[in-house]
N, C-alpha and C. Protein backbone atom coordinates (compact mmCIF):
# COMPACT_ATOMS: atom_id res chain seq x y z
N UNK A 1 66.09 154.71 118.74
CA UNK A 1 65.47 153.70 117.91
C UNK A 1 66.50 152.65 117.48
N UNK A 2 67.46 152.90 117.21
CA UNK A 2 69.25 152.17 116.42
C UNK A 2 68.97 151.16 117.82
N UNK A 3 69.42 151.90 119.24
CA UNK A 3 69.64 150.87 120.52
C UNK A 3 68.47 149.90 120.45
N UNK A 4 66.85 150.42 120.17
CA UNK A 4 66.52 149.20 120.18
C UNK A 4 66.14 148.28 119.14
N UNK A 5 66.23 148.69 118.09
CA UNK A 5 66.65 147.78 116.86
C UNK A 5 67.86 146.52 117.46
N UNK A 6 68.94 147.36 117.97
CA UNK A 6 70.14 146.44 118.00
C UNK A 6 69.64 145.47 118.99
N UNK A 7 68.81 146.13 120.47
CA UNK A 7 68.71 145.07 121.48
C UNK A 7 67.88 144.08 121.34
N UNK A 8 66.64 144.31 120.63
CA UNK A 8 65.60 143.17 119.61
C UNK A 8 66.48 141.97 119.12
N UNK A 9 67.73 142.88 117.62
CA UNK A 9 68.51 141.55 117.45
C UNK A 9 69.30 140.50 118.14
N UNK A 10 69.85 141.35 119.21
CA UNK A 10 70.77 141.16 120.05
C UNK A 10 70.20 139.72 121.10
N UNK A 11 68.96 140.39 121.50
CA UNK A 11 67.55 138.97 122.29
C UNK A 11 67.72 137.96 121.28
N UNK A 12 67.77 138.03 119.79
CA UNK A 12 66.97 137.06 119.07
C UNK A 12 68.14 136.04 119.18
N UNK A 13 69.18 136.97 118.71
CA UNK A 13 70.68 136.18 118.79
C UNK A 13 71.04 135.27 120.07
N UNK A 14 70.65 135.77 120.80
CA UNK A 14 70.63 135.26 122.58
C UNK A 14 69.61 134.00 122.21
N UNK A 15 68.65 133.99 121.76
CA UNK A 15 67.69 133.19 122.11
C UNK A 15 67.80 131.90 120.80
N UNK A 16 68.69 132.30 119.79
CA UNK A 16 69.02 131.32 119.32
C UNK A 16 70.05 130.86 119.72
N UNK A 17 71.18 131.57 120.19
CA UNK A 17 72.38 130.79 120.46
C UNK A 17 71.90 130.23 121.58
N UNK A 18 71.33 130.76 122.86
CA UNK A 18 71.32 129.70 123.75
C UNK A 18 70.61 128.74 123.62
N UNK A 19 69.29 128.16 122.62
CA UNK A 19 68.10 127.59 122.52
C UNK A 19 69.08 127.16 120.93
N UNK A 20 70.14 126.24 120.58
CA UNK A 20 69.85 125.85 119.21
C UNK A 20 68.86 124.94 119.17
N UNK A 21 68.80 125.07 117.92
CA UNK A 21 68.06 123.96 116.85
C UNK A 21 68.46 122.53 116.97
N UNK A 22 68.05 121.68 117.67
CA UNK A 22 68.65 120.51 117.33
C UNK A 22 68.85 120.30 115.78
N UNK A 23 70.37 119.47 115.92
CA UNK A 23 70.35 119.09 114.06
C UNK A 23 69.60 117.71 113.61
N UNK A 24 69.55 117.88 112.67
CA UNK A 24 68.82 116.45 112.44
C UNK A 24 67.29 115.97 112.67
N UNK A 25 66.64 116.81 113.25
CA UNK A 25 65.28 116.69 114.29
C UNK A 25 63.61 116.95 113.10
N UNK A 26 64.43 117.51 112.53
CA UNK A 26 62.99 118.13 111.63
C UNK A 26 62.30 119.42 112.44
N UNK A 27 61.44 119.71 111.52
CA UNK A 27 59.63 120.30 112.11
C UNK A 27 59.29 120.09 112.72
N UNK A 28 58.72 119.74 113.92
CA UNK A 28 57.03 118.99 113.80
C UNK A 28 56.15 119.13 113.40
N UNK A 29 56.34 120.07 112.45
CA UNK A 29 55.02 120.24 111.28
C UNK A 29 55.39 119.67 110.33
N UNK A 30 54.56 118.59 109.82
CA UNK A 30 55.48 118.10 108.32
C UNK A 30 54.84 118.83 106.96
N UNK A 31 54.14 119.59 107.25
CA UNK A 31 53.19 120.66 105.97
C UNK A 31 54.55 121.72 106.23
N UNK A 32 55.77 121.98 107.15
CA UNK A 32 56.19 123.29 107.13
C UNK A 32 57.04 123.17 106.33
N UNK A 33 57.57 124.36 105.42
CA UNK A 33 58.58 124.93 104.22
C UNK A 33 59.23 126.17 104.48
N UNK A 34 60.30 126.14 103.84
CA UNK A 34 60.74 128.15 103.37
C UNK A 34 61.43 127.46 102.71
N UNK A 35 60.79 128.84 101.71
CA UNK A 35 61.32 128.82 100.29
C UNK A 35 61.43 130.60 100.16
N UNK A 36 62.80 131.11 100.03
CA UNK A 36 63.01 132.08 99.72
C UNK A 36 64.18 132.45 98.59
N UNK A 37 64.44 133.65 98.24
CA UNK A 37 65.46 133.66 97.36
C UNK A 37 66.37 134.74 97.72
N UNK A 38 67.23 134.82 98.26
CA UNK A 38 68.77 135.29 98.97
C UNK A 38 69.60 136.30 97.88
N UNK A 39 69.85 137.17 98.02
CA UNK A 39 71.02 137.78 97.18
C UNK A 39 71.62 139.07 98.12
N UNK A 40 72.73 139.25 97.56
CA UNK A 40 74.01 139.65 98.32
C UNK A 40 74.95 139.12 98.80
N UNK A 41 75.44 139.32 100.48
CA UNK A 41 76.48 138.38 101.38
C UNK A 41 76.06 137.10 101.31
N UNK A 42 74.82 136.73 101.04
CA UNK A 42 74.25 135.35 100.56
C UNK A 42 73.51 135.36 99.51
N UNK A 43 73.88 134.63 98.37
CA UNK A 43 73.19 134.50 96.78
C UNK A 43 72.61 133.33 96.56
N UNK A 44 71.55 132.83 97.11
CA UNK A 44 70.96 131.48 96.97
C UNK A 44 69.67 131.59 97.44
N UNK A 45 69.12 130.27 96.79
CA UNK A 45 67.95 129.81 96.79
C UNK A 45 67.04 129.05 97.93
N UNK A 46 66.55 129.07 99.13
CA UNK A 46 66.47 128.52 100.13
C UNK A 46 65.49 127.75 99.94
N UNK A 47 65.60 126.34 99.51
CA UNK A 47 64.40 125.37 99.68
C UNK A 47 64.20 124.35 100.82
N UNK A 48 63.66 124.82 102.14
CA UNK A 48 64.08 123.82 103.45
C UNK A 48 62.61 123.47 103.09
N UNK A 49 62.11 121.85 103.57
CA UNK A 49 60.88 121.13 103.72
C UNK A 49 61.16 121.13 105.27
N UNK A 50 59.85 120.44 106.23
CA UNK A 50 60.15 120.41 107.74
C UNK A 50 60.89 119.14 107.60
N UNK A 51 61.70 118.29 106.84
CA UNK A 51 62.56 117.71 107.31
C UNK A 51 63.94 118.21 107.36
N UNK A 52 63.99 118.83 106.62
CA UNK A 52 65.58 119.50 106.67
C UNK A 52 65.91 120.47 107.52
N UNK A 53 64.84 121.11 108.48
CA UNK A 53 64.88 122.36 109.00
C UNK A 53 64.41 122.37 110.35
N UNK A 54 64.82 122.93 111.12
CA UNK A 54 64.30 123.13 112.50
C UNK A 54 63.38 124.59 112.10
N UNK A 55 61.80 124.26 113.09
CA UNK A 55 60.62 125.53 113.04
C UNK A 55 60.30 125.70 114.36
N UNK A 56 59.80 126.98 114.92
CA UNK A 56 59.08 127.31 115.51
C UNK A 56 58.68 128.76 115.00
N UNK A 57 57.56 129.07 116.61
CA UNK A 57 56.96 130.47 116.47
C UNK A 57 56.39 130.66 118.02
N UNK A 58 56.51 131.88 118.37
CA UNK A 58 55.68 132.64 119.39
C UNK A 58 55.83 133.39 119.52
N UNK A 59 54.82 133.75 120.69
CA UNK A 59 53.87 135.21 120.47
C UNK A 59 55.86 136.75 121.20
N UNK A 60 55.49 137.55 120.49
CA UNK A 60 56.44 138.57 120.96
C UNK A 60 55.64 139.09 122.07
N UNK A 61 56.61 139.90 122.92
CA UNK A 61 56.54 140.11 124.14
C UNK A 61 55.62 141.72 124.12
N UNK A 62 55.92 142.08 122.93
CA UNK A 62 55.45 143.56 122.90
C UNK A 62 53.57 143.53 121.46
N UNK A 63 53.55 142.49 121.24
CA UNK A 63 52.60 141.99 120.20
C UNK A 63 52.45 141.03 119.49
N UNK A 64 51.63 140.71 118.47
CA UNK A 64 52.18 139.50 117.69
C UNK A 64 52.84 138.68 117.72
N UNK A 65 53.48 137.89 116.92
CA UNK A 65 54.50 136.51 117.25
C UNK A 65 55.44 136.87 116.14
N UNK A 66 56.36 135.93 116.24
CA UNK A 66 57.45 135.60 116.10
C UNK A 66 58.02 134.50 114.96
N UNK A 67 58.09 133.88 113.95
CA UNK A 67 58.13 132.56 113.15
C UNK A 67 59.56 132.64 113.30
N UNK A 68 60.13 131.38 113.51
CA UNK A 68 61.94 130.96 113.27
C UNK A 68 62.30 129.94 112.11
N UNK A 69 63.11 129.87 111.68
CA UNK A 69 63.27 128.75 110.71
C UNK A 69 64.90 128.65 110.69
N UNK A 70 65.29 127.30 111.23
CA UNK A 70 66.57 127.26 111.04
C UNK A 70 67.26 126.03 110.06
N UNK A 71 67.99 126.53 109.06
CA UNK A 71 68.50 124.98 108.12
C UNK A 71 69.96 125.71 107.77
N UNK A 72 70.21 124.79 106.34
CA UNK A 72 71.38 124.65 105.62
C UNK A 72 71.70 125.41 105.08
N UNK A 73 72.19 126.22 104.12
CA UNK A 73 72.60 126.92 103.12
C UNK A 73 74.36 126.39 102.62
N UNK A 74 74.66 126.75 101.77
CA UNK A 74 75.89 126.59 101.10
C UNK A 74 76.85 126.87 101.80
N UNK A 75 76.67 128.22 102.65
CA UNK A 75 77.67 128.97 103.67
C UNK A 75 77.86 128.14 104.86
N UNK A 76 76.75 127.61 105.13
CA UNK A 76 76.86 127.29 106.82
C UNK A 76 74.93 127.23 107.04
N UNK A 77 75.08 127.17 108.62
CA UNK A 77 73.63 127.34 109.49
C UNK A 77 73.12 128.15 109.01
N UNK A 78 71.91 128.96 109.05
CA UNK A 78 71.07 130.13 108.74
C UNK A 78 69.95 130.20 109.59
N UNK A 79 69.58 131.28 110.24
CA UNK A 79 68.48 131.37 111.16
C UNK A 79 67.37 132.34 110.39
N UNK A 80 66.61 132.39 109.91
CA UNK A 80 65.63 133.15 109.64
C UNK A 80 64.55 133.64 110.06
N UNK A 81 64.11 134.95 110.99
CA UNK A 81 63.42 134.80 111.77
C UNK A 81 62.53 136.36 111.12
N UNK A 82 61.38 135.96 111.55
CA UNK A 82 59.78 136.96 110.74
C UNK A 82 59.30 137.63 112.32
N UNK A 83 59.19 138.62 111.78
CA UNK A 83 58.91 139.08 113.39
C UNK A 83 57.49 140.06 112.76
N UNK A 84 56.22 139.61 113.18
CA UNK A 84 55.10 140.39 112.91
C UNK A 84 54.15 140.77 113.81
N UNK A 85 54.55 141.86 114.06
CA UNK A 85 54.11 142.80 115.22
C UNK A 85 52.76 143.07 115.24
N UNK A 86 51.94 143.19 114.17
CA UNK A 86 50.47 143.60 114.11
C UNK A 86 49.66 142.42 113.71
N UNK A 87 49.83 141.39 113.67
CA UNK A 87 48.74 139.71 114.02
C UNK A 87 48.75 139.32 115.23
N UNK A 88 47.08 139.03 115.38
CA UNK A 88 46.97 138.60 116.63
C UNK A 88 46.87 137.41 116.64
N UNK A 89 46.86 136.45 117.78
CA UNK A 89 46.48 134.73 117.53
C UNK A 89 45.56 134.33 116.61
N UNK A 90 45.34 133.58 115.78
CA UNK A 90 44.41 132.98 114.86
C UNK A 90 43.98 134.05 113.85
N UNK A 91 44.20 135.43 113.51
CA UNK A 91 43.78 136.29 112.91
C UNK A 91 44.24 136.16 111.67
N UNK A 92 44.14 135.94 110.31
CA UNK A 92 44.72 135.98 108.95
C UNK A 92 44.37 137.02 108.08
N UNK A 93 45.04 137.88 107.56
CA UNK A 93 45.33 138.93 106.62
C UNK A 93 45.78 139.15 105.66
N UNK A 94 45.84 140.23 104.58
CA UNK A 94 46.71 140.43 103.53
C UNK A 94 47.55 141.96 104.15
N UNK A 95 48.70 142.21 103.24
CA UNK A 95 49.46 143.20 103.09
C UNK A 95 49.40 143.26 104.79
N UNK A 96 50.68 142.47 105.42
CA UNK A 96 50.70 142.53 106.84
C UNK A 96 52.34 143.07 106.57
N UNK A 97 52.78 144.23 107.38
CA UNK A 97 54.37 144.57 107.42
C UNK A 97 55.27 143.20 108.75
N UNK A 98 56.04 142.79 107.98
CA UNK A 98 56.97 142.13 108.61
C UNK A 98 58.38 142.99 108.85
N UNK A 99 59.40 142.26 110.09
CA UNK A 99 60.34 142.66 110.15
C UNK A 99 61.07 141.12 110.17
N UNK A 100 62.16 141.06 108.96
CA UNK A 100 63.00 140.31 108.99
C UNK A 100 64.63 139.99 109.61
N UNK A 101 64.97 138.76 109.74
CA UNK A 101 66.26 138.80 110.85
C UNK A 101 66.78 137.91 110.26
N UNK A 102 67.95 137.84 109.48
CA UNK A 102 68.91 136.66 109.29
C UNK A 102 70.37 136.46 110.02
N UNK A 103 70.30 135.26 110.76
CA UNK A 103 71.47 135.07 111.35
C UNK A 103 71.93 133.83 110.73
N UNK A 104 73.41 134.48 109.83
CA UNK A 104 73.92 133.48 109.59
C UNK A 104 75.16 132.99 110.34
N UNK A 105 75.86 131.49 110.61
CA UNK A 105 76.23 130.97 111.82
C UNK A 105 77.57 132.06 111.55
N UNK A 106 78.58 132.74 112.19
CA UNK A 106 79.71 132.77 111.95
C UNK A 106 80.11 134.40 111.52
N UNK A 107 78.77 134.70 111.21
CA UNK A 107 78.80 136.14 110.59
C UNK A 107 77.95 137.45 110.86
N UNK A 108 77.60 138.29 110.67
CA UNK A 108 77.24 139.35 111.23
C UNK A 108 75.26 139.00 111.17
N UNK A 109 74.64 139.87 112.21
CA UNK A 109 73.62 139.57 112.12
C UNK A 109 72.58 140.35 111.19
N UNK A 110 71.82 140.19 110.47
CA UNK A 110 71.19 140.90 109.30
C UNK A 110 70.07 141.18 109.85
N UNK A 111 69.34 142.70 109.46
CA UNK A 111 67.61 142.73 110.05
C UNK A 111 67.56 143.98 109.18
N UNK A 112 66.15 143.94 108.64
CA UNK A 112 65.43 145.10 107.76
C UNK A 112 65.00 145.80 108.73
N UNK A 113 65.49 146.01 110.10
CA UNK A 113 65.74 147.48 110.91
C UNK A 113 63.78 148.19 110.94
N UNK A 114 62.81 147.79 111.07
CA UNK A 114 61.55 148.29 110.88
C UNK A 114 60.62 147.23 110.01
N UNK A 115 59.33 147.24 110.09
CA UNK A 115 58.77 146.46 109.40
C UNK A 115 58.26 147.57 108.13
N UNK A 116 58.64 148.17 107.58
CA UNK A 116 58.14 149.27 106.28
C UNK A 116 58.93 148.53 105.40
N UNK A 117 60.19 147.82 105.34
CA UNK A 117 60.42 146.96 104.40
C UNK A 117 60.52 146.07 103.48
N UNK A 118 59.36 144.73 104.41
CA UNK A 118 59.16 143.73 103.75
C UNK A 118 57.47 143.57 104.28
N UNK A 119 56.57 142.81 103.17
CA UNK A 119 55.41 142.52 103.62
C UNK A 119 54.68 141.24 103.76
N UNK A 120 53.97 140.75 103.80
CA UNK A 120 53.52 139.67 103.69
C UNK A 120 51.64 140.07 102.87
N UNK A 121 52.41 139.34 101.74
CA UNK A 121 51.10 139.41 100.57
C UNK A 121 49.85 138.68 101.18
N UNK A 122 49.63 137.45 102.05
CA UNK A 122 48.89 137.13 102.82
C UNK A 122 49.54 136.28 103.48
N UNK A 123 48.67 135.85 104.73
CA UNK A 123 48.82 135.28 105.95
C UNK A 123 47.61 134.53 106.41
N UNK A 124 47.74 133.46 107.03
CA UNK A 124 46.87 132.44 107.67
C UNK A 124 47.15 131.85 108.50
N UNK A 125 46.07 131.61 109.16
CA UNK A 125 46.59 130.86 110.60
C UNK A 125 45.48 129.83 111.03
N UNK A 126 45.73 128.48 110.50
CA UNK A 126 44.80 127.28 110.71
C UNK A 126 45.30 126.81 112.27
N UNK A 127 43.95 126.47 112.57
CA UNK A 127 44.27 125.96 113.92
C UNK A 127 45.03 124.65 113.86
N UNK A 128 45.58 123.99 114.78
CA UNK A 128 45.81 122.75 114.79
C UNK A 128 45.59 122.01 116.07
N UNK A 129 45.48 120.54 116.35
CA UNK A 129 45.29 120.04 117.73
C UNK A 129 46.00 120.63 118.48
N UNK A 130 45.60 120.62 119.70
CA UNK A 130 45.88 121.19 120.90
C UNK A 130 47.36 120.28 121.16
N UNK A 131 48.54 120.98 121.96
CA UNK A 131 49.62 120.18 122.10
C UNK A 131 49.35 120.53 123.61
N UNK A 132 48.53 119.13 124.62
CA UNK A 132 48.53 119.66 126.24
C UNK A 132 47.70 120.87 126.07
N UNK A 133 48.23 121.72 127.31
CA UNK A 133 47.72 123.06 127.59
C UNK A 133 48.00 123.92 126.18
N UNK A 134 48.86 123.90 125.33
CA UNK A 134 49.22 125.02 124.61
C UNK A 134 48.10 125.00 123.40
N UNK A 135 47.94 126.43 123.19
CA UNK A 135 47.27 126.39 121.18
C UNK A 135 48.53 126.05 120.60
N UNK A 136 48.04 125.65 119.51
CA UNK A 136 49.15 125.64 118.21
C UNK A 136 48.43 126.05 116.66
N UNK A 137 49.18 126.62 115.80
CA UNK A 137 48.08 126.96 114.59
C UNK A 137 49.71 126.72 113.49
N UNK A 138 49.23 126.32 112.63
CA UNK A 138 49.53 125.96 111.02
C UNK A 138 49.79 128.09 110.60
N UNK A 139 50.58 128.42 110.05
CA UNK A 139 51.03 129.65 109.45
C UNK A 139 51.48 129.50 108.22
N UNK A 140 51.10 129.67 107.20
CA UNK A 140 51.02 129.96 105.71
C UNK A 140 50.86 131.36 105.21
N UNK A 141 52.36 131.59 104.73
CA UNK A 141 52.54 133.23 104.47
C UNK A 141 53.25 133.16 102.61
N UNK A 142 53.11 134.34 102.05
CA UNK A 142 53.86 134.57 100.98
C UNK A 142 54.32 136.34 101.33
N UNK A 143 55.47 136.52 101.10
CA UNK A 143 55.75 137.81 101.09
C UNK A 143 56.90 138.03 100.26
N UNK A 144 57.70 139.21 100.37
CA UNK A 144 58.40 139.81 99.71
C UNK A 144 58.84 141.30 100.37
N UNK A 145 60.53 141.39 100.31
CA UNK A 145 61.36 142.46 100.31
C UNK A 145 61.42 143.52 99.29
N UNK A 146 61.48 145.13 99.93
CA UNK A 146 61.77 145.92 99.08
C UNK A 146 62.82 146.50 99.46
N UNK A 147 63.46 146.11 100.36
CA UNK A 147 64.97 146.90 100.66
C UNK A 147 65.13 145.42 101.35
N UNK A 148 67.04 145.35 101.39
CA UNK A 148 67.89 144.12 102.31
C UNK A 148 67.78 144.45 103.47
N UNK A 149 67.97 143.65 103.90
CA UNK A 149 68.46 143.06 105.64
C UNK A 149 69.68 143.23 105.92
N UNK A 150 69.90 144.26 106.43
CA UNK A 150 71.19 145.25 106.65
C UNK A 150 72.40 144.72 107.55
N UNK A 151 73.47 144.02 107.51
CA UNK A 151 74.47 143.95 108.46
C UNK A 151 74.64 144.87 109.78
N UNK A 152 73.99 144.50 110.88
CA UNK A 152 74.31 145.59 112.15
C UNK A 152 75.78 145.41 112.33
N UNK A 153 76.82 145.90 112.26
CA UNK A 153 77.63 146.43 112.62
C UNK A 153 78.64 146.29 111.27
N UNK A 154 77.92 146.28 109.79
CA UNK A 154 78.84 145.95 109.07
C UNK A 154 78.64 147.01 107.84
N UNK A 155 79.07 146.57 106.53
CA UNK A 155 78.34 147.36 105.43
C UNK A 155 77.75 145.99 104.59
N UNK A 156 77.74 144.99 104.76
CA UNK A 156 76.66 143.91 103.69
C UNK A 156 75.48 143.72 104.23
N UNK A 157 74.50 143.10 102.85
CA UNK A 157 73.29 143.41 103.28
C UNK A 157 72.79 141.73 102.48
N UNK A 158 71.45 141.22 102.48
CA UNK A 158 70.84 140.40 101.99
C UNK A 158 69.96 140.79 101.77
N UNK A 159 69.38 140.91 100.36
CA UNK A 159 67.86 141.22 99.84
C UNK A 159 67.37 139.94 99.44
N UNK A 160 66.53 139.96 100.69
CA UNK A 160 65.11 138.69 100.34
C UNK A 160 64.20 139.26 99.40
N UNK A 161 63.90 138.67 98.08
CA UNK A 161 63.14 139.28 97.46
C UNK A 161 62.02 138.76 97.37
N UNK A 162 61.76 137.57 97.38
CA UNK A 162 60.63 137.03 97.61
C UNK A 162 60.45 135.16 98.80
N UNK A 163 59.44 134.88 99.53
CA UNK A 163 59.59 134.12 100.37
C UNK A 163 58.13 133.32 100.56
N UNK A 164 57.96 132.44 100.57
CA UNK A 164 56.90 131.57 101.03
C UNK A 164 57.34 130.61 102.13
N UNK A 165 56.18 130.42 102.53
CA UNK A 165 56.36 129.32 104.49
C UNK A 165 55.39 129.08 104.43
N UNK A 166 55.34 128.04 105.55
CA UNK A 166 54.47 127.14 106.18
C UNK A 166 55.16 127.17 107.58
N UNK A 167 54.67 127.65 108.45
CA UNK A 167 55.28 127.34 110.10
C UNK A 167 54.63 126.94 111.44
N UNK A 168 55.00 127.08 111.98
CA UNK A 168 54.50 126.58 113.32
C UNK A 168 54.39 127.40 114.74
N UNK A 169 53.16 127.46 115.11
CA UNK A 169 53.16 128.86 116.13
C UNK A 169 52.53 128.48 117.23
N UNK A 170 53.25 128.45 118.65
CA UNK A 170 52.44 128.16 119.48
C UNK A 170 52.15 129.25 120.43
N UNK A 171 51.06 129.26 121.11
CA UNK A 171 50.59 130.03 122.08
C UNK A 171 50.69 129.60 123.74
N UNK A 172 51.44 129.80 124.51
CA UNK A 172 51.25 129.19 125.87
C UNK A 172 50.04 128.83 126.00
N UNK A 173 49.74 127.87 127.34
CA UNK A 173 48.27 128.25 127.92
C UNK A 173 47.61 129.54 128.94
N UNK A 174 49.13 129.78 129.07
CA UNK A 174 48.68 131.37 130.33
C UNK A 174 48.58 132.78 129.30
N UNK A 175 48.90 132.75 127.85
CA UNK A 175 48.55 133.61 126.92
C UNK A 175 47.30 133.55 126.61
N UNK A 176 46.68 134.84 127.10
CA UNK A 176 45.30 135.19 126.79
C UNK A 176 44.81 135.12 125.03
N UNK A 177 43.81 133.97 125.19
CA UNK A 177 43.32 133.61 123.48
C UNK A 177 42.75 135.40 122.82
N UNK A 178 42.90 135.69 121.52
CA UNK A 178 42.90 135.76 121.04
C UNK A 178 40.94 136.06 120.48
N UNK A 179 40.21 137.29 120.80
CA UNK A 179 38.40 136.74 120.51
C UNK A 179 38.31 136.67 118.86
């Protein structure tokens, strides 16, 4: 279970370092936000709007999708990534288990190791115009941590204790919709 915890982070890390964020670029959602609150190896307040922040989302390979959010913090870069295994396309819920991932630029990679950690108090998923072939849907979540986001290969941790978003999720067109 540890190996694939690590190889999950290990992809995400891959897929941000090779895929950055352009700087400077925004959202393309201009409704998107994170707003969370940080304590531990990071003690701060995260208020990114979609101008300050690079967003996306898609679907995971094994279920559900994926939300990214990359901006500023005091330290450096920060990648924040929601990984929710049990939503399907367009489906909105309450008390959904998330698994969280913080990569901050320079330093060890953080993940609450299982989704029994953190939840999401509710979830939504508004459609939005079609971009070409792809869906796209509007994601509006509030959740909250009950244990940190553990340093893989370290002993520090970050407890997100509480978090609100607005993101951006797209669906290929060869990804089967969602009834």
């Amino acid at each position: 279970m540890r190996a694939l915890i690590l190889l999950t982070l290990l992809s995400v890390t891959a897929g941000a370092a090779a895929d950055p964020a352009p700087s400077g670029t925004g959202c393309a959602l201009p409704a998107a936000h994170l707003h969370a609150r940080l304590s531990g190896a990071i003690d701060e307040d995260v208020d990114w709007s979609a101008s300050a922040m690079e967003c996306d989302g898609m679907p995971r390979v094994d279920g559900g999708f994926r939300l990214r959010f990359t901006g500023q913090t005091a330290a450096g870069e920060l990648v924040v990534v929601l990984g929710i295994p049990s939503l399907a396309e367009g489906v909105s819920s309450k008390a959904v288990p998330v698994n969280l991932t913080l990569i901050p630029a320079g330093r060890f990679v953080y993940g609450t190791r299982g989704t029994d950690k953190c939840m999401l108090d509710q979830v939504q998923q508004l459609p939005l115009p079609s971009a070409g072939a792809n869906r796209q849907w509007q994601v509006d979540a509030r959740g909250f941590c009950l244990e940190p986001a553990r340093a893989v290969g370290g002993d520090d941790a970050i407890l997100v204790t509480t978090f609100e978003l607005t993101g951006l999720l797209t669906w290929d067109s060869d990804e089967s919709p969602t009834p």
